[in-house]
Protein backbone atom coordinates (compact mmCIF):
# COMPACT_ATOMS: atom_id res chain seq x y z
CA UNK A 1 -0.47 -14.06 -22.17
CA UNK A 2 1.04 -12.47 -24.76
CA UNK A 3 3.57 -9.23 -24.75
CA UNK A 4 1.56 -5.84 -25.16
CA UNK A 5 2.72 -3.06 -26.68
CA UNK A 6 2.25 0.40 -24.24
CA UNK A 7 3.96 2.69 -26.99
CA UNK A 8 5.94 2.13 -29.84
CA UNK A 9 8.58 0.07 -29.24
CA UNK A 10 7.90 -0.13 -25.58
CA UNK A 11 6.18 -3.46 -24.45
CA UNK A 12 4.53 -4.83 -21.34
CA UNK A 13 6.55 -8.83 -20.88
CA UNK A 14 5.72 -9.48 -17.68
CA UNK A 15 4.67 -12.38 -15.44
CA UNK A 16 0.54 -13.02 -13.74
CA UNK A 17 0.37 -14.59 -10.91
CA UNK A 18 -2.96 -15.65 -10.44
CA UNK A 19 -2.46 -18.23 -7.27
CA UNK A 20 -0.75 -16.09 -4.57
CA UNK A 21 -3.33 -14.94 -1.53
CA UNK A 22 -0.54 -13.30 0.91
CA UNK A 23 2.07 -10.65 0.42
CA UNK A 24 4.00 -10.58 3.59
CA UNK A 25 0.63 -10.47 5.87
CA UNK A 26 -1.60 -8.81 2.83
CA UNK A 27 -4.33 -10.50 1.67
CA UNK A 28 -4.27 -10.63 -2.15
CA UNK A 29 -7.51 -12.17 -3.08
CA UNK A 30 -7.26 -11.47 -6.75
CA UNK A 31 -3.78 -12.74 -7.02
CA UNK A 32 -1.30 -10.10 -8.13
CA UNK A 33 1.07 -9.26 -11.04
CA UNK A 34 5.10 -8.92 -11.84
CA UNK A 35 5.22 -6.30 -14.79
CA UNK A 36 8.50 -5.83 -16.41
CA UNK A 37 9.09 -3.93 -19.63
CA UNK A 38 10.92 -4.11 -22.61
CA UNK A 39 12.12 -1.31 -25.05
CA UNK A 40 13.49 -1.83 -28.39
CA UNK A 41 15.82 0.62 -29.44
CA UNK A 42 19.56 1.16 -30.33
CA UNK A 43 20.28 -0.28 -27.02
CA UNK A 44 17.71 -2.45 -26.13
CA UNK A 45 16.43 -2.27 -22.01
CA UNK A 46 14.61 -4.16 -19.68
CA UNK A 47 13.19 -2.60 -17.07
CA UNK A 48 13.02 -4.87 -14.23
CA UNK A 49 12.26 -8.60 -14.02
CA UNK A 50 9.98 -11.01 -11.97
CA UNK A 51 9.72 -13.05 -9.22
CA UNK A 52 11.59 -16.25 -9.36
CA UNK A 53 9.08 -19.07 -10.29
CA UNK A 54 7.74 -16.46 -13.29
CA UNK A 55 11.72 -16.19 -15.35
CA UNK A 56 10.41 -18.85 -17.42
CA UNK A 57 7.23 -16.72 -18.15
CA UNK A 58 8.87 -13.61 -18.88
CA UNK A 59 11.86 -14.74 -21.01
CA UNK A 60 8.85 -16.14 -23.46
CA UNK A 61 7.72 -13.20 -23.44
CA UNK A 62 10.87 -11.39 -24.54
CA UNK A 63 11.87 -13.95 -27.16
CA UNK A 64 8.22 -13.31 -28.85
CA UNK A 65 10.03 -10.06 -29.70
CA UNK A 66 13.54 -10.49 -30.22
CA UNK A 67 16.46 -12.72 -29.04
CA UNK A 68 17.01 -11.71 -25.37
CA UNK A 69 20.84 -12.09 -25.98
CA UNK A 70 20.18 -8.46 -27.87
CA UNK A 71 19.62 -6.44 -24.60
CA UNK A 72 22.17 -4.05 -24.02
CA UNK A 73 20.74 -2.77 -20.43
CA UNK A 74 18.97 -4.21 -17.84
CA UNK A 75 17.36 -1.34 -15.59
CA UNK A 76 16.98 -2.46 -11.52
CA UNK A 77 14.48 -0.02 -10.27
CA UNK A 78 13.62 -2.13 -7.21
CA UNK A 79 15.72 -4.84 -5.50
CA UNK A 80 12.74 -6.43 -3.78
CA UNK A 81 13.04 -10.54 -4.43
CA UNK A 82 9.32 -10.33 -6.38
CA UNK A 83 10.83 -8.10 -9.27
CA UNK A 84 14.53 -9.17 -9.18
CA UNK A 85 14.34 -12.43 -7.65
CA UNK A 86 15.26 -13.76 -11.15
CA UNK A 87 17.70 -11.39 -11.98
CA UNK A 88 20.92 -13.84 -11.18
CA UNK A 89 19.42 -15.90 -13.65
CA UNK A 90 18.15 -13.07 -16.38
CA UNK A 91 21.67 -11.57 -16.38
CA UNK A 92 23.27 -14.85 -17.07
CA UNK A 93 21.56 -15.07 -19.98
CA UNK A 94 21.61 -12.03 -21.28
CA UNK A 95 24.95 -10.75 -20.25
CA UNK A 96 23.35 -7.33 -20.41
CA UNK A 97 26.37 -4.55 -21.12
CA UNK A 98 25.10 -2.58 -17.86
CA UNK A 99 23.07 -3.20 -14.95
CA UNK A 100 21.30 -0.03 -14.28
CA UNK A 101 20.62 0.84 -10.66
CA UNK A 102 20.13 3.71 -8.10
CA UNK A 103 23.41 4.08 -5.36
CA UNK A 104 21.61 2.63 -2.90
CA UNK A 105 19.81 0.05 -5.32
CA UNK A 106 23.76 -1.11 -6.15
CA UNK A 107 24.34 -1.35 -2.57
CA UNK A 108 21.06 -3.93 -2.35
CA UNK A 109 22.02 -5.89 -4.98
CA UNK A 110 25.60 -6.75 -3.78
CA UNK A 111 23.61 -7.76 -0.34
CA UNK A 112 21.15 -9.84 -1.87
CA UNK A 113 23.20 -11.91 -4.84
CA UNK A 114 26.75 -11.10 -3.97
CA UNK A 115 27.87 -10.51 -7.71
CA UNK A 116 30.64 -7.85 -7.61
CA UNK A 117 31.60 -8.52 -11.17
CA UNK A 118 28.14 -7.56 -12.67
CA UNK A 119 28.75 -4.42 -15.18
CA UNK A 120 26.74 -1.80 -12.59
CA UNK A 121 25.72 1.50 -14.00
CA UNK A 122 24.83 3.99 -11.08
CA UNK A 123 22.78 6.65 -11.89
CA UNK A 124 22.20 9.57 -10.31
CA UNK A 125 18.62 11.40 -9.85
CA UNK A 126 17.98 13.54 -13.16
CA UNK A 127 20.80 11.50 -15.09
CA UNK A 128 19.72 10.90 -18.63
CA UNK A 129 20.83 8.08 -21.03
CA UNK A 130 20.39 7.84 -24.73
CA UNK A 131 18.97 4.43 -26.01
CA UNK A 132 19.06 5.85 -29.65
CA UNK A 133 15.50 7.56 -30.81
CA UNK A 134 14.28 7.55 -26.90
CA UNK A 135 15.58 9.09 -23.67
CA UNK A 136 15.79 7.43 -20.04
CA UNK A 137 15.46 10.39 -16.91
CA UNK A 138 15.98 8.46 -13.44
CA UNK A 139 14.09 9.70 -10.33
CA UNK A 140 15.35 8.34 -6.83
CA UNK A 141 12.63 7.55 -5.04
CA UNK A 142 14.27 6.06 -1.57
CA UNK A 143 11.59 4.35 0.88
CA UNK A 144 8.68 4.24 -1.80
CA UNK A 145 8.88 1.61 -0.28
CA UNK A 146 12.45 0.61 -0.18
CA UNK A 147 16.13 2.21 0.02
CA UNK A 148 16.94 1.53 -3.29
CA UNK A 149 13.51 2.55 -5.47
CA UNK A 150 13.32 4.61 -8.32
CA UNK A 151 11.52 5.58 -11.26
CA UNK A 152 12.70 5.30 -14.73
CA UNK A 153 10.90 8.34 -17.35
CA UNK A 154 10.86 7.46 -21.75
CA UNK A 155 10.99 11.61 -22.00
CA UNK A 156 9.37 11.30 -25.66
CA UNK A 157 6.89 8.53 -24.56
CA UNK A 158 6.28 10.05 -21.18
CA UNK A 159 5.68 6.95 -19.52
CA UNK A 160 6.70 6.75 -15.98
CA UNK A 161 7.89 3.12 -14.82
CA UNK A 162 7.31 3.71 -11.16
CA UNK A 163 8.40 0.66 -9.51
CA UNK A 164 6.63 -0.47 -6.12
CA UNK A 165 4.78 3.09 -6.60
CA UNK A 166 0.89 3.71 -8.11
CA UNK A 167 0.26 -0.16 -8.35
CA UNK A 168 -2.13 -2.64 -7.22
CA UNK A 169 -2.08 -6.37 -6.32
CA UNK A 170 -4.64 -7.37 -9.19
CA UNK A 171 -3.99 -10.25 -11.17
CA UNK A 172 -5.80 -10.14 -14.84
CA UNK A 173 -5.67 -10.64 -18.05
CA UNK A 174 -6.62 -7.07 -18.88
CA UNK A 175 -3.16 -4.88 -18.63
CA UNK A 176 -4.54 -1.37 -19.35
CA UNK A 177 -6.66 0.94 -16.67
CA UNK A 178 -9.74 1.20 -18.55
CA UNK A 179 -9.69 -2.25 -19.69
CA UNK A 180 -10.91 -3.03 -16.06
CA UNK A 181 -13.65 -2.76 -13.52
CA UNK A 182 -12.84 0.62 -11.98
CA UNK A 183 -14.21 -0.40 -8.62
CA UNK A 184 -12.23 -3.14 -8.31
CA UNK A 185 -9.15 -0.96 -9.33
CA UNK A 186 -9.54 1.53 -7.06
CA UNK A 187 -10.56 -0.22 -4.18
CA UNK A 188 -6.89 -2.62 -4.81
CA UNK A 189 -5.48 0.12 -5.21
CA UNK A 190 -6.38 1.89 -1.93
CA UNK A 191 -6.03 -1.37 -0.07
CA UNK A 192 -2.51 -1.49 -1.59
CA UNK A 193 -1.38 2.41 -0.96
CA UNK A 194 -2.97 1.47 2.61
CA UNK A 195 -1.03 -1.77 3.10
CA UNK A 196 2.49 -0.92 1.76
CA UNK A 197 2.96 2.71 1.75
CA UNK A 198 1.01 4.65 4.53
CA UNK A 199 4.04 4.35 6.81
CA UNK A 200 5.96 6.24 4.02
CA UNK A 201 3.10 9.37 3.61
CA UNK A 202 5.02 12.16 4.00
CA UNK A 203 7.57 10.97 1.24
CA UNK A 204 4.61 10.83 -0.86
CA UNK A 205 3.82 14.16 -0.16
CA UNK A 206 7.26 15.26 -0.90
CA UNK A 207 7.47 13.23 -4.47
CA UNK A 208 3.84 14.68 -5.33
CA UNK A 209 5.02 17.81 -4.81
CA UNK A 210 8.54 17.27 -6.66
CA UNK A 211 6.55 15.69 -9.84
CA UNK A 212 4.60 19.13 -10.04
CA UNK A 213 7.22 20.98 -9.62
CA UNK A 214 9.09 19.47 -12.61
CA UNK A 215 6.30 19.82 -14.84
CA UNK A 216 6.91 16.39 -15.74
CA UNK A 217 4.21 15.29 -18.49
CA UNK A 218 3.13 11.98 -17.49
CA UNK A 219 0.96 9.98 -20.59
CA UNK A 220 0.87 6.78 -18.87
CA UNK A 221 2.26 5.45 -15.35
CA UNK A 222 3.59 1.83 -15.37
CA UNK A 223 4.19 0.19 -12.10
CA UNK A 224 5.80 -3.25 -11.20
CA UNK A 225 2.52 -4.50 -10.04
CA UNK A 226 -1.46 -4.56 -11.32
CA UNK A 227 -2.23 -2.84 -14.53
CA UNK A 228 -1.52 0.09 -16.20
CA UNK A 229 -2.65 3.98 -16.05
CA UNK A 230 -2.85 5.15 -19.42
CA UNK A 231 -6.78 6.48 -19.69
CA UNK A 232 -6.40 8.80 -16.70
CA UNK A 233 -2.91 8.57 -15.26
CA UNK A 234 -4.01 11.78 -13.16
CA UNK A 235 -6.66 9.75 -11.37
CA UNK A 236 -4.31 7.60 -9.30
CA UNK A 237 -2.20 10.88 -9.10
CA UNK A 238 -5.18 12.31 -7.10
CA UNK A 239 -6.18 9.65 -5.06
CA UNK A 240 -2.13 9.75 -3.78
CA UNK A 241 -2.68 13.09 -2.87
CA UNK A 242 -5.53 12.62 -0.70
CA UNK A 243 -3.74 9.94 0.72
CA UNK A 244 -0.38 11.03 1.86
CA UNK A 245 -2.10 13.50 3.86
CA UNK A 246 -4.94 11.18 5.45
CA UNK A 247 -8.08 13.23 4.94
CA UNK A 248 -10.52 11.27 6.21
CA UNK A 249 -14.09 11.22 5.27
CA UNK A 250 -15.91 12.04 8.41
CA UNK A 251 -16.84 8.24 9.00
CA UNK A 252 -15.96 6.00 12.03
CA UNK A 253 -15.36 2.05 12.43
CA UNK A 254 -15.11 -0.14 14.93
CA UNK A 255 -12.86 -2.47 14.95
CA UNK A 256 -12.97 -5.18 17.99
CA UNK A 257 -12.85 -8.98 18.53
CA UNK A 258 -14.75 -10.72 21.45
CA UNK A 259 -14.78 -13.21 23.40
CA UNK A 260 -18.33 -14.59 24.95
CA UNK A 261 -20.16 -11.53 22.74
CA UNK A 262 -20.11 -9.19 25.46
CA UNK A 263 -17.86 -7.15 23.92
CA UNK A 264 -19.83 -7.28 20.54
CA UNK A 265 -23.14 -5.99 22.25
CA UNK A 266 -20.89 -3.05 23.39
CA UNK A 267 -20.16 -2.59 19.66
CA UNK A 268 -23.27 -2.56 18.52
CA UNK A 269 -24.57 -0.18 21.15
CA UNK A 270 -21.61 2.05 19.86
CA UNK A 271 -22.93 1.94 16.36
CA UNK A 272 -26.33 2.90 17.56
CA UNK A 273 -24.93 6.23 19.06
CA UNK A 274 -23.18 6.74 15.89
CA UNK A 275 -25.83 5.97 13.85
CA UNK A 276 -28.39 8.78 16.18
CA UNK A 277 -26.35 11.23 15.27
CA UNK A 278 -25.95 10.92 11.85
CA UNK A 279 -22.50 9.35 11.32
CA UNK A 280 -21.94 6.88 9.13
CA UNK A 281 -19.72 3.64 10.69
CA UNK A 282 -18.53 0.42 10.05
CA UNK A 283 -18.51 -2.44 12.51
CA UNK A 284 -15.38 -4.82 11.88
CA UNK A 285 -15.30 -8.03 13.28
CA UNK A 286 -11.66 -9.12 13.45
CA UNK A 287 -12.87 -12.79 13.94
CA UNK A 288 -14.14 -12.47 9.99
CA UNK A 289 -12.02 -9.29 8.44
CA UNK A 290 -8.95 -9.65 7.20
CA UNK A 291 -6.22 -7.36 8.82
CA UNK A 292 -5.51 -5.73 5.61
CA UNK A 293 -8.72 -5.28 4.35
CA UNK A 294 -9.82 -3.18 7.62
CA UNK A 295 -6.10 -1.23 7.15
CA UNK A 296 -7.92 -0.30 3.63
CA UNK A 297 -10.75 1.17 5.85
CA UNK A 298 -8.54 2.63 8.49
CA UNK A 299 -7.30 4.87 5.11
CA UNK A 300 -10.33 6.57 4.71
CA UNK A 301 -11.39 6.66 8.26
CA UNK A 302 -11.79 9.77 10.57
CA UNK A 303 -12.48 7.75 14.20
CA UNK A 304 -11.61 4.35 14.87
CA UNK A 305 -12.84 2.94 17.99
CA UNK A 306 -10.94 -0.18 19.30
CA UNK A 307 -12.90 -2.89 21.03
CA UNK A 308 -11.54 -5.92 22.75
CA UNK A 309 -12.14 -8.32 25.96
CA UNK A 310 -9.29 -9.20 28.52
CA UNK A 311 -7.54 -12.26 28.15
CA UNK A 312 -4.94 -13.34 30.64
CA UNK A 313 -4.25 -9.72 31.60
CA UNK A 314 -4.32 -8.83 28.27
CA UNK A 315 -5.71 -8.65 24.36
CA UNK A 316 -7.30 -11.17 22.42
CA UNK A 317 -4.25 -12.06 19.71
CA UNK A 318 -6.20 -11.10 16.87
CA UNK A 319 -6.70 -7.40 18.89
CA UNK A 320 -2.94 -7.89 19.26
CA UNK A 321 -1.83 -8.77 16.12
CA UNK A 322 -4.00 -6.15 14.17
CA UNK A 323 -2.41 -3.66 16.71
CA UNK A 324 1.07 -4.81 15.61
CA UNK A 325 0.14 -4.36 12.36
CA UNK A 326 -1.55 -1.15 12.61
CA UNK A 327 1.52 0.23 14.39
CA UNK A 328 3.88 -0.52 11.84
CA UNK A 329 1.91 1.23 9.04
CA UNK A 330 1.06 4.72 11.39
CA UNK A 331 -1.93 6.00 10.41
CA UNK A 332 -2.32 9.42 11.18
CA UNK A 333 -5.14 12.42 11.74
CA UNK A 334 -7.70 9.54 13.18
CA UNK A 335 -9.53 10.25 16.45
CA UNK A 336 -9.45 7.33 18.79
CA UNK A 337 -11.29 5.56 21.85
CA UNK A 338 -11.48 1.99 22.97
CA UNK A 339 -13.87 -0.30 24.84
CA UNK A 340 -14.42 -4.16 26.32
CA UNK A 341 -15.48 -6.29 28.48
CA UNK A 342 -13.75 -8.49 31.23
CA UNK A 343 -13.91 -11.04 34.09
CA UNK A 344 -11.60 -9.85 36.92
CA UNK A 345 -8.33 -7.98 35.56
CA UNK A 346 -9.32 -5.85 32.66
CA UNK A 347 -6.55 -4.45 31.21
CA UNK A 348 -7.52 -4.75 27.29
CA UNK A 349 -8.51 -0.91 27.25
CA UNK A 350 -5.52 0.34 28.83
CA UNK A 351 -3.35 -1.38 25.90
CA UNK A 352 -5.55 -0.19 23.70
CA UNK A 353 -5.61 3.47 24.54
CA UNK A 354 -1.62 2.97 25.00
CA UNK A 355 -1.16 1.71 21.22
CA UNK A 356 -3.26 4.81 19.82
CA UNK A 357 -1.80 6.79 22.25
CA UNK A 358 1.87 5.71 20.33
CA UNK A 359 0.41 6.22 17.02
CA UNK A 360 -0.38 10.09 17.88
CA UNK A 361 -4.51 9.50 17.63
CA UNK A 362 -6.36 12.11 19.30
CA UNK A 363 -7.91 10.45 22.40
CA UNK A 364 -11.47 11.48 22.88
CA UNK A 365 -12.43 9.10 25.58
CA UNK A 366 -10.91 7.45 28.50
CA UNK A 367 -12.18 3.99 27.65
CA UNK A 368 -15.17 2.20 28.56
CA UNK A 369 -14.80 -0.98 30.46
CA UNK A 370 -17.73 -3.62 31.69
CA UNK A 371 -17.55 -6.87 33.89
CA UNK A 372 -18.81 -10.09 32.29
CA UNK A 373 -22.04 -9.50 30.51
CA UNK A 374 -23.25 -5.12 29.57
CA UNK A 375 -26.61 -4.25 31.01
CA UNK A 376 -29.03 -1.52 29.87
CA UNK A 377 -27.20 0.96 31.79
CA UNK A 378 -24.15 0.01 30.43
CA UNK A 379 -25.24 -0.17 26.46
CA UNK A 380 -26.53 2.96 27.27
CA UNK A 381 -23.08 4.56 28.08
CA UNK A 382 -22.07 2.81 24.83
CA UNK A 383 -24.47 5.01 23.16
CA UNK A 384 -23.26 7.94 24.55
CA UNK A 385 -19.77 7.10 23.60
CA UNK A 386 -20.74 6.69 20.30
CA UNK A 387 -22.42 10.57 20.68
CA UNK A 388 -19.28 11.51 21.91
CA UNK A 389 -17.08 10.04 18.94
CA UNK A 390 -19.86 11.96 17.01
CA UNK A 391 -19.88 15.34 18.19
CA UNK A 392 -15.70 14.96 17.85
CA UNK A 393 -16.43 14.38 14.54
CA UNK A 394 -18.53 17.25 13.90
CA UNK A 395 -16.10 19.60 15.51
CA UNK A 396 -13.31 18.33 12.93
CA UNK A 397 -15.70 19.19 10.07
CA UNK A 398 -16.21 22.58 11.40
CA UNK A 399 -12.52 23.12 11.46
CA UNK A 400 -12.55 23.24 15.37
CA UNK A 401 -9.58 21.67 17.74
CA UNK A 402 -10.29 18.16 19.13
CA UNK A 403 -8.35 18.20 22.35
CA UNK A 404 -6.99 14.41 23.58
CA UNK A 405 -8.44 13.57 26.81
CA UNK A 406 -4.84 11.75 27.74
């Protein structure tokens, strides 16, 4: 791969991992990549580097455009070890004449590589540096998704470097939004916004709000991962929007794991009541769904219904660990109910209930519970839960309160 220009003067020289599959618990199918970016000027910057394994890869990439002794700056937006895991090394070689970094992102750096006598420039949000014919603006943006992030702004280029922000774990040899299939982009990039940042929604909200209040015209948004917005920057904007408040779409899923298929035939019976009235549902076998691809659904999702059987006086681990991990990321403004089977203790649905109950759901249902093996009358109560989670539904559309049965 070779560098690529995003403006004059400003280039792409970067790293593409094609082989990783995790990220910390997060599936990445499609591999991901480490985008740092180079800008020839008076004083020449880097903004950011790359994991590790990938220093080789990017300092190739700088010397196909000059000598990377010729940096002057070497801009930190985020200290996470996949975009500065190199750095020790990068700075070495480049004895760079300042290290550019947020207060808190200096802070991060001393704790992670211990180098006191690096020559740290701490910027403060709005701070502007020359680099000769273009202008740097620094926006802190702390707990998108780390302490220390920010955003680095060219004001002539308008090109946003957003760090962790607006990306997507999608490894390819395209580097440009419209380059690629916009299906695939928008679905990695709701899977990662639903992964990585839900937890941090109502910062969103607030840097949304601050970036249209600035009137800050944005050309093309570059983030340290997946390609780059430069069609329709806006798009990605929007889809933010939507998410940091978690509109849902009116749909439902139900997520549960089994253990002798019991608990599946109460699933399906679920879906059947859904599906009478209308609603439109997924069913989401934890035994063959990834965690994080059903945290993609939960994104989008107005009800989630939680089935699981008992084991040993309590959940299936897969029920337990995708509750763990559901927990940590808080979804918000879902509707919630749970279900399963058992043999003689039965206490999957009470941890259930007690894990949405924690994440603020809105309980609609007390939980449905059924020894050993459902018969008619019992799929037929699963029916009517599902008319229940329906009718809930409804009422949210009409703009109506949905009282928690708690």
């Amino acid at each position: 791969m070779k560098p690529v220009e995003l403006a004059k003067n400003v280039y792409w020289v970067g790293a593409i991992d094609w082989l990783t599959r995790d990220f910390h618990g997060y599936s990445t199918k499609r591999g991901t990549t480490y985008n740092a970016y180079l800008i020839v000027d008076e004083k020449i910057t880097l903004i950011d580097t790359v994991k590790a394994p990938y220093r080789s890869e990017l300092m190739h990439h700088i010397r196909a455009i000059i000598d990377p002794k010729k940096i002057d700056y070497l801009v930190v937006n985020h200290v996470e070890m996949d975009h500065s895991g190199s750095l020790p090394e990068v700075v070495k070689e480049i004895e760079p004449e300042k290290v550019i970094c947020s207060k808190m992102g200096h802070k991060a750096l001393l704790k992670h590589f211990h180098q006191e006598d690096w020559p740290y420039h701490i910027v403060t949000p709005g701070e502007e540096l020359s680099l000769g014919e273009k202008t740097l603006n620094f926006l802190e943006t702390r707990m998108l998704h780390w302490p220390d992030s920010m955003f680095t702004y060219i004001k002539e280029d308008q090109i946003v470097f957003s760090s962790d922000a607006f990306g997507q774990h999608l490894g390819t040899s395209e580097r440009f939004d419209d380059e690629v299939n916009q299906d695939v982009l928008m679905y990695e990039s709701t899977k990662y916004y639903a992964n990585i940042l839900t937890l941090y929604s109502p910062i969103v909200k607030k840097l949304i709000a601050q970036i249209e209040e600035m009137q800050l015209p944005i050309k093309m948004i570059a983030p340290d991962h997946g390609v780059i917005w430069r069609k329709n920057p806006g798009k990605i904007i929007d889809a933010y929007s939507r998410w940091c408040v978690n509109e849902g779409k009116g749909n439902a899923l139900i997520i549960y794991d089994t253990m002798w298929e019991s608990t599946r035939k109460m699933a399906k019976a679920i879906a059947e009541g859904l599906q009478e009235k209308g609603v439109s549902y997924k069913l989401l076998d934890l035994q063959v769904n990834h965690r994080s691809d059903v945290m993609t659904d939960v994104l989008d999702a107005s009800a989630v219904i939680l089935g699981c059987s008992t084991l040993n006086n309590g959940l299936l681990p897969r029920m337990a660990g995708f509750l763990m991990y559901m927990r940590g990321l808080r979804p918000t403004n879902i509707l919630g109910a749970a279900f399963g089977s058992f043999g003689w203790s039965g206490e999957a649905v009470k941890l259930m209930n007690k894990s949405m109950q924690e994440m603020k759901f809105t309980m609609i249902h007390k939980g449905l519970r059924v020894q050993y093996v459902p018969e008619d009358v019992h799929l037929r109560e699963c029916v009517e839960l599902g008319h229940t989670v329906a009718e809930a539904l409804e009422d949210l559309k009409a703009g109506k309160e949905v009282v928690s049965v708690e």
